[in-house]
Protein backbone atom coordinates (compact mmCIF):
# COMPACT_ATOMS: atom_id res chain seq x y z
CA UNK A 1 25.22 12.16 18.24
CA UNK A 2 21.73 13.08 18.82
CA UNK A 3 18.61 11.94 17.35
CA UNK A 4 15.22 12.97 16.56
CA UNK A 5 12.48 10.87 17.00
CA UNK A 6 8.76 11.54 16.12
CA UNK A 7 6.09 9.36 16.35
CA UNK A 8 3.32 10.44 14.22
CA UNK A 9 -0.08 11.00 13.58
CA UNK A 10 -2.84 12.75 11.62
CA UNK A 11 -2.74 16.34 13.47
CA UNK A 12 0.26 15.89 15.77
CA UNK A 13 3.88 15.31 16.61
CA UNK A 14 5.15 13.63 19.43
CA UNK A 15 9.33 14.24 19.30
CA UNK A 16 12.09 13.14 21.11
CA UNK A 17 15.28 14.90 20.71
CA UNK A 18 18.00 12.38 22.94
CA UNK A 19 21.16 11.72 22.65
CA UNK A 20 20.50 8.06 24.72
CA UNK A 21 22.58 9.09 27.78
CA UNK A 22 22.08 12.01 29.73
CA UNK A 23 19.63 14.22 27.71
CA UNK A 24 16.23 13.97 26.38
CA UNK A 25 13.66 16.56 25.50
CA UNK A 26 10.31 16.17 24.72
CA UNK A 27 7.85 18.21 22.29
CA UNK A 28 4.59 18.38 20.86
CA UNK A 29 3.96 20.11 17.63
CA UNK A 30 1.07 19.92 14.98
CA UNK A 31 1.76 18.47 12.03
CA UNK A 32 1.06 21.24 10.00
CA UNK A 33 3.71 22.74 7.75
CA UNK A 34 3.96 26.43 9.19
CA UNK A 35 3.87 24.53 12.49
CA UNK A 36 6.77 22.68 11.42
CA UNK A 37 8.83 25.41 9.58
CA UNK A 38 8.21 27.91 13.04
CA UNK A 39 9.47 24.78 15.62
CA UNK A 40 12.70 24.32 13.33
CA UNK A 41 13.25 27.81 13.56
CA UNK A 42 12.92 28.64 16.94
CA UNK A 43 14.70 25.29 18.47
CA UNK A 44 18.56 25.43 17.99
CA UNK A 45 19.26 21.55 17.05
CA UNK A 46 22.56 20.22 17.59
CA UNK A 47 25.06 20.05 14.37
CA UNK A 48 25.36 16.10 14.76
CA UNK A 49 22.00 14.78 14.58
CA UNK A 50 19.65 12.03 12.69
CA UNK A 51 16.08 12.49 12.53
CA UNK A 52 13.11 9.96 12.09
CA UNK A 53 9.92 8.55 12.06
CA UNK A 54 7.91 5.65 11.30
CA UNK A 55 6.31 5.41 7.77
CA UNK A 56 2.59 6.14 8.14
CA UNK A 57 -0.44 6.03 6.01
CA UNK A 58 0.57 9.25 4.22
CA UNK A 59 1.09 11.58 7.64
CA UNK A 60 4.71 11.46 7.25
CA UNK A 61 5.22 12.71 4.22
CA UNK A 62 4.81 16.58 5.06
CA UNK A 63 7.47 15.71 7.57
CA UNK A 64 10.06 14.13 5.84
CA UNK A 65 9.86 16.69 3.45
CA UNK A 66 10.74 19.80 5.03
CA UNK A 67 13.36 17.90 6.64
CA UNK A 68 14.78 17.20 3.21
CA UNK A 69 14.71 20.21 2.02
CA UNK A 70 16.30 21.59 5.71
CA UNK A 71 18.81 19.39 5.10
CA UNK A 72 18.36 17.02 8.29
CA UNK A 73 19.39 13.87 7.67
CA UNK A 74 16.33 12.08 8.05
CA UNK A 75 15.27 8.27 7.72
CA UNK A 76 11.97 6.54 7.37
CA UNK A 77 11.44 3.22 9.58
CA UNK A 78 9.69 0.20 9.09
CA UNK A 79 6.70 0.28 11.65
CA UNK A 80 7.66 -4.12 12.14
CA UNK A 81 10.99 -2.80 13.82
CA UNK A 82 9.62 -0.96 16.13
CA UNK A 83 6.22 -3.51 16.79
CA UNK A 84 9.18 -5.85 17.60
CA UNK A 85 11.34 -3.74 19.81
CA UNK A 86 8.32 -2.95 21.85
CA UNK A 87 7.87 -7.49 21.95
CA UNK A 88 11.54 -7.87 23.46
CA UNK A 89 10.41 -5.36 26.05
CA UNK A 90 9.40 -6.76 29.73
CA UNK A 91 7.18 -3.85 30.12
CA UNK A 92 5.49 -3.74 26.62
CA UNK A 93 4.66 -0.19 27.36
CA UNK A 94 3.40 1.67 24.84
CA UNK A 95 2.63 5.63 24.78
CA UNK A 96 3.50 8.54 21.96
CA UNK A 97 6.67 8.87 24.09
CA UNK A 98 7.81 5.54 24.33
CA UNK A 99 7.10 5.45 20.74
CA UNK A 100 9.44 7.94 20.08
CA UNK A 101 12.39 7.11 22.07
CA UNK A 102 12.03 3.21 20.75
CA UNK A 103 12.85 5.41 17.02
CA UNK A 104 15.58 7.08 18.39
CA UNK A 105 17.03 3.81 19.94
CA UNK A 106 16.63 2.53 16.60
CA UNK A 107 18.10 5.22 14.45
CA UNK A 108 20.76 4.75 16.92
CA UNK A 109 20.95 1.24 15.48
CA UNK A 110 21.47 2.38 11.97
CA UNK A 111 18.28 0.98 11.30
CA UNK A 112 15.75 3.09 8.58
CA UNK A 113 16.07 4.30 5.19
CA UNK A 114 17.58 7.47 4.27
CA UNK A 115 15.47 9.74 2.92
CA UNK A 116 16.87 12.15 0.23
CA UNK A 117 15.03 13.97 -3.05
CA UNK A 118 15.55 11.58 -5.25
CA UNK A 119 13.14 9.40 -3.02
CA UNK A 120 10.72 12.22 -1.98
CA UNK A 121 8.26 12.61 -4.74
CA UNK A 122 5.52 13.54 -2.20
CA UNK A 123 3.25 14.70 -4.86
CA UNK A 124 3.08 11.59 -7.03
CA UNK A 125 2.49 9.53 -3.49
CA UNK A 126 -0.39 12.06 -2.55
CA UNK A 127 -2.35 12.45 -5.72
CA UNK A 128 -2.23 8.64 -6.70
CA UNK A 129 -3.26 7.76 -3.25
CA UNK A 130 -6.54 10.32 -3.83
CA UNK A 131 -6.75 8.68 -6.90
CA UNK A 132 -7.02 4.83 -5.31
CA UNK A 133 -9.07 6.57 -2.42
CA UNK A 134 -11.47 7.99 -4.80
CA UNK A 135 -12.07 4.82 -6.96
CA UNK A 136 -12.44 2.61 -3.93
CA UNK A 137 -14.81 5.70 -2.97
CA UNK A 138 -16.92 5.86 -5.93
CA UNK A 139 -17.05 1.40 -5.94
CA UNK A 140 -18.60 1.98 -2.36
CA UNK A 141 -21.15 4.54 -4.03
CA UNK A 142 -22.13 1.77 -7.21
CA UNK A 143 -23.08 -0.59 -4.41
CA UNK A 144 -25.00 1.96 -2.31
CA UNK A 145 -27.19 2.80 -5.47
CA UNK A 146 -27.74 -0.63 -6.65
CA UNK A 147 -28.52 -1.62 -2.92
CA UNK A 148 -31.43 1.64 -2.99
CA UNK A 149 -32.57 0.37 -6.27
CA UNK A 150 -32.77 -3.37 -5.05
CA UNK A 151 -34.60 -2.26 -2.47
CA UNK A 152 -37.08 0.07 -4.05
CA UNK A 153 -35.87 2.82 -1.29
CA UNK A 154 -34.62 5.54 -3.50
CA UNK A 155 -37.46 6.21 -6.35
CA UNK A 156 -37.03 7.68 -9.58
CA UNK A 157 -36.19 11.15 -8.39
CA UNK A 158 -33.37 10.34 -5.85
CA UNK A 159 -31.62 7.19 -8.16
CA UNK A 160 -31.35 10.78 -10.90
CA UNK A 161 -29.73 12.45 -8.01
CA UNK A 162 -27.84 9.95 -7.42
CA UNK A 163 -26.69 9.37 -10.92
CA UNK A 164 -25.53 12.64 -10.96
CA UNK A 165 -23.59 12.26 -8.06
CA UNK A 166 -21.76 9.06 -9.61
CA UNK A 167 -20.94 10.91 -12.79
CA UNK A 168 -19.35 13.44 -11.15
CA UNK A 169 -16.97 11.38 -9.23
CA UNK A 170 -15.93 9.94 -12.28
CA UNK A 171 -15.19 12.57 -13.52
CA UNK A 172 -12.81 13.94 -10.72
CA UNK A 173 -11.16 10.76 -10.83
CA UNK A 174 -10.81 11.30 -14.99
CA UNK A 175 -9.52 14.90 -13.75
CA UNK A 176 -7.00 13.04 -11.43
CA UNK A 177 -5.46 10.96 -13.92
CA UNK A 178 -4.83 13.56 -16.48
CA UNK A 179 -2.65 15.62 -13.88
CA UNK A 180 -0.98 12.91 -13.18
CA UNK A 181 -0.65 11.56 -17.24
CA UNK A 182 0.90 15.24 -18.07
CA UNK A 183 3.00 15.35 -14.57
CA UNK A 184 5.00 11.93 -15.09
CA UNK A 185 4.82 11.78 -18.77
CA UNK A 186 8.70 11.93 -19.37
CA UNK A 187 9.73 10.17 -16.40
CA UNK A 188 12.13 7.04 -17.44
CA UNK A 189 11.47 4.26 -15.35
CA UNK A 190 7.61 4.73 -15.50
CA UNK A 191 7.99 4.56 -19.50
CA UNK A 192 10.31 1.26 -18.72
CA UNK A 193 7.61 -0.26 -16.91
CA UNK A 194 4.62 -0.09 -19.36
CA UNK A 195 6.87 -2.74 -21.79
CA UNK A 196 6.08 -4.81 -19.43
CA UNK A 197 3.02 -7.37 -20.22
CA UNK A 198 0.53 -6.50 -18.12
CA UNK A 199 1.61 -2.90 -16.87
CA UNK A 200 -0.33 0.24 -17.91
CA UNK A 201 0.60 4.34 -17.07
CA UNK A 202 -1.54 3.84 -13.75
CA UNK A 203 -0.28 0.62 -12.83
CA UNK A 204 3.16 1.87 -13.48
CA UNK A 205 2.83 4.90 -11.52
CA UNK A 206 1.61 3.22 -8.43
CA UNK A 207 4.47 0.75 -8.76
CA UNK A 208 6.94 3.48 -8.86
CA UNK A 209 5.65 5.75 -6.41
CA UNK A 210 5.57 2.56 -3.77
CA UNK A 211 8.88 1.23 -4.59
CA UNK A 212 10.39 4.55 -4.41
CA UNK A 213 14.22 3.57 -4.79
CA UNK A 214 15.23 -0.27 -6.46
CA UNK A 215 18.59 -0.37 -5.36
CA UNK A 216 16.80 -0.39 -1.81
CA UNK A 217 16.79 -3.91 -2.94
CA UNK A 218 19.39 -6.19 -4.07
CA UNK A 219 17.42 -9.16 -5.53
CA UNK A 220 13.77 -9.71 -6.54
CA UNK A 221 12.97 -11.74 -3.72
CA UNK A 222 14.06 -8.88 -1.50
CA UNK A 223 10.88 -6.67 -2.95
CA UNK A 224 8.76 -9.92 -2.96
CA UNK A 225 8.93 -9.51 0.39
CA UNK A 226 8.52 -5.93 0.51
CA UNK A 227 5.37 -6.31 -1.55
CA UNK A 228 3.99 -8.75 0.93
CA UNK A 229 3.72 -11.73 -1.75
CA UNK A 230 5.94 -14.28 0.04
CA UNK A 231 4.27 -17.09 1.46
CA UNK A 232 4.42 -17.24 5.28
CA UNK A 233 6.89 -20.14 6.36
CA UNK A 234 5.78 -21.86 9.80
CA UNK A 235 7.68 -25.07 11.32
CA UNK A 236 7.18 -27.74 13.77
CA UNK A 237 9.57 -30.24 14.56
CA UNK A 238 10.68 -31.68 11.42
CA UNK A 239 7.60 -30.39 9.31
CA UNK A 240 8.42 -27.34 7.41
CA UNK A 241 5.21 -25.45 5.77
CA UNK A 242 6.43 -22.73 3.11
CA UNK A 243 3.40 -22.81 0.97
CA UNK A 244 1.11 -20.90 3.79
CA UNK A 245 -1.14 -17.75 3.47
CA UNK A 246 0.62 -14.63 2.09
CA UNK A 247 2.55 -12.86 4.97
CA UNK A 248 0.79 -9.17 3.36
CA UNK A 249 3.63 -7.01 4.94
CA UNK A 250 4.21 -3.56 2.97
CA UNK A 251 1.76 -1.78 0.66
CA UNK A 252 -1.32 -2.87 -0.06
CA UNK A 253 -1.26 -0.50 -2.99
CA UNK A 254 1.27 -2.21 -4.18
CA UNK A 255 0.17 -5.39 -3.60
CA UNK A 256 -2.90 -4.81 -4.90
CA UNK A 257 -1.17 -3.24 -8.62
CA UNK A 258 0.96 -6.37 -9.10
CA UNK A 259 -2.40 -8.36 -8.70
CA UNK A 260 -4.21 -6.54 -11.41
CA UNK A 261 -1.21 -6.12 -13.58
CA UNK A 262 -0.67 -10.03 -13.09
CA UNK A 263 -4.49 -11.01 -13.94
CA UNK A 264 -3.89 -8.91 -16.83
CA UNK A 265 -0.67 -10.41 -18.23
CA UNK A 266 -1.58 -14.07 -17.60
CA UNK A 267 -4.30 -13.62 -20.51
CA UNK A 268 -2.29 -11.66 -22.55
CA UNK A 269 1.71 -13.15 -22.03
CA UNK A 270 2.40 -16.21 -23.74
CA UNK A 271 4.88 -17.40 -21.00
CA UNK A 272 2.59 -16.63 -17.96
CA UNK A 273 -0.23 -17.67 -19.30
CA UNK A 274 1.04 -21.17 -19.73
CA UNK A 275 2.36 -20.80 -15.89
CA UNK A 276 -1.31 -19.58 -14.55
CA UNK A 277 -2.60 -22.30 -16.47
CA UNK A 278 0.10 -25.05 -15.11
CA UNK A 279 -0.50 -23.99 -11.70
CA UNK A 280 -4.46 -24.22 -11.82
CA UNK A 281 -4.25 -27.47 -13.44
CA UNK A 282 -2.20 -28.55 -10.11
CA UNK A 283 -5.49 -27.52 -7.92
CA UNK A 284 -4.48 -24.09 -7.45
CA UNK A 285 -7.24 -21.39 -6.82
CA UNK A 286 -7.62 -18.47 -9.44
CA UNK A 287 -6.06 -16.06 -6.84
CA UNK A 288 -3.62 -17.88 -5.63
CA UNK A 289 -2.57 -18.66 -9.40
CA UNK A 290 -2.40 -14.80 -9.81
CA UNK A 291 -0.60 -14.14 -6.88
CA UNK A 292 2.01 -16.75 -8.36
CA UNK A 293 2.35 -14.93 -11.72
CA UNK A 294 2.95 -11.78 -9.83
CA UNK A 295 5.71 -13.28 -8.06
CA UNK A 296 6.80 -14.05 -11.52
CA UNK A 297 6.14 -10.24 -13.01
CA UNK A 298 8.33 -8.42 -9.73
CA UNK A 299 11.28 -10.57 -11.26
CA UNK A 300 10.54 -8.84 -14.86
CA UNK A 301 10.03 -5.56 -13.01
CA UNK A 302 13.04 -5.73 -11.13
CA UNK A 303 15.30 -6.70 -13.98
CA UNK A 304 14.07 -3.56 -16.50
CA UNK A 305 13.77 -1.00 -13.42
CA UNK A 306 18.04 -2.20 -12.55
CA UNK A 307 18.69 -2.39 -16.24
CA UNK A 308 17.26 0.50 -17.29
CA UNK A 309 16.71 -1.19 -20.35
CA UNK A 310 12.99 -2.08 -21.81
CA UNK A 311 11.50 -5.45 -20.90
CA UNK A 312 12.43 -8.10 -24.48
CA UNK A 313 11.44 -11.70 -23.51
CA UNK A 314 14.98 -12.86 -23.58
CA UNK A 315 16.28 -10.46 -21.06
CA UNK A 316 13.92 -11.89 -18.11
CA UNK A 317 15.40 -12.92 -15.84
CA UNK A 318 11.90 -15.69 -14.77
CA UNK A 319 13.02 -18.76 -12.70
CA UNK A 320 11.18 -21.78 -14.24
């Protein structure tokens, strides 16, 4: 068996093509699609093989992709495997080709997801990324013009200019949204997740698109963790602290959905709005009290995205 290993970045490829014994072969290639397409077409891979990478901020996607639709096996690795392979190391070396062969070691492993269509709605990923880039984008521009105002820096004529500016970023990100309204309209799950208290078409989408595949996950504490909302557990001695700062592993865009889905619901939900309210009156901070109640909406969203069935108070499946 041979693998093939790329660690990844914004304009390039590092690969490894190994098969962890007596060959390895190294390559560079941009990460450009035509780049791509011409380096799988002029390299003769071997019929047994696995390929890889780590998941990235978005850089990967092109990649897995053609790979897909090459038909490559190909699986997508957490970036914490490979952090801790490179801990158990004496060396601790670390270099794009070290990188790469510490994949292929772990594809070797079985470790990674496998990547196949039904998981590799690259479009919905990239445009509702743009989308959370652009609002966080145009938030960054409110400040900046408040700050000029504050300040008396700008004057009338460049706080028009800027004006103009800030309505036409909102409306690209209107433009955005409609695409991606029209786009995932039908789609099932999405349309399972808005009976949900709390859950809107946005919030849905970026739930879905993050989660990708449920039956990744076998319970809801499972993609608790994957969403980075479990509480970090230290001990010492006989002292066991599970009630520590939130270990924020996975997606922030997913973390950061459940938390406005959650605020949203615990004013709205009869249920979790008596929980938000039990858990401030026990000293708890407003966020923290949030992040509970998402905790508390994954469990509804796992239930209705397994079932397949839309969310009705008695089928929640809530721990009290």
């Amino acid at each position: 068996m041979y693998y093939l290993a790329f660690d990844v970045s914004k304009d390039e490829l590092d690969a490894v093509l190994t098969n962890l014994r007596t060959k390895t072969f190294s390559f560079k290639i941009k990460n450009s699609e035509q780049d791509i397409l011409n380096w799988l077409d002029n390299t003769e891979l071997p019929q047994k093989i696995i390929a890889g990478c780590e998941s990235t901020g978005g850089y990967h996607f092109l990649l897995q992709k053609i790979f897909v639709m090459k038909n490559i096996p190909f699986k997508l690795l957490n970036p914490i495997l490979t952090k801790q392979f490179i801990r158990t190391t004496i060396r601790k070396r670390k270099t794009d080709k070290s990188d790469s062969l510490i994949i292929a070691k772990l594809l070797a492993q079985g470790e990674g997801n496998l990547i196949n269509e039904s998981k590799l709605d690259i479009v919905a990923k990239v445009k509702q990324r743009m989308l959370k880039n652009l609002t966080v984008e145009i938030h960054k521009f409110n400040l900046m013009r408040k700050s000029l105002v504050f300040s008396n820096l700008g004057g009338s004529d460049i706080d028009t200019y800027l004006k103009e500016i800030q309505q036409s970023l909102k409306l690209a990100a209107r433009n955005y949204f409609k695409d991606l309204s029209s786009a995932y309209a039908d789609n099932q799950t999405i349309k399972l997740l808005t009976t949900i208290p709390g859950i809107g078409f946005r919030l849905a989408l970026t739930i879905w698109t993050e989660i990708g595949d449920i039956h990744n996950f076998s319970h809801a504490k499972q993609l608790i963790a994957f969403a980075g909302l479990d509480p970090k557990i230290r001990q010492s001695g006989h002292c066991l602290n599970s009630q520590g700062k939130l270990t924020k592993r996975g997606s922030p865009y997913l973390r950061h959905a459940l938390f406005l889905a959650a605020n949203v619901a615990r004013m709205y939900d009869p249920e979790l709005k008596t929980y938000y309210a039990r858990k401030r009156s026990e000293g708890k901070r407003h966020t923290i009290a949030v992040c509970s109640v998402a905790r508390k909406l994954i469990n509804r969203i796992f239930a209705v995205w397994h079932r397949q069935t839309p969310f009705v108070k008695s089928l929640s499946i809530d721990s009290r």
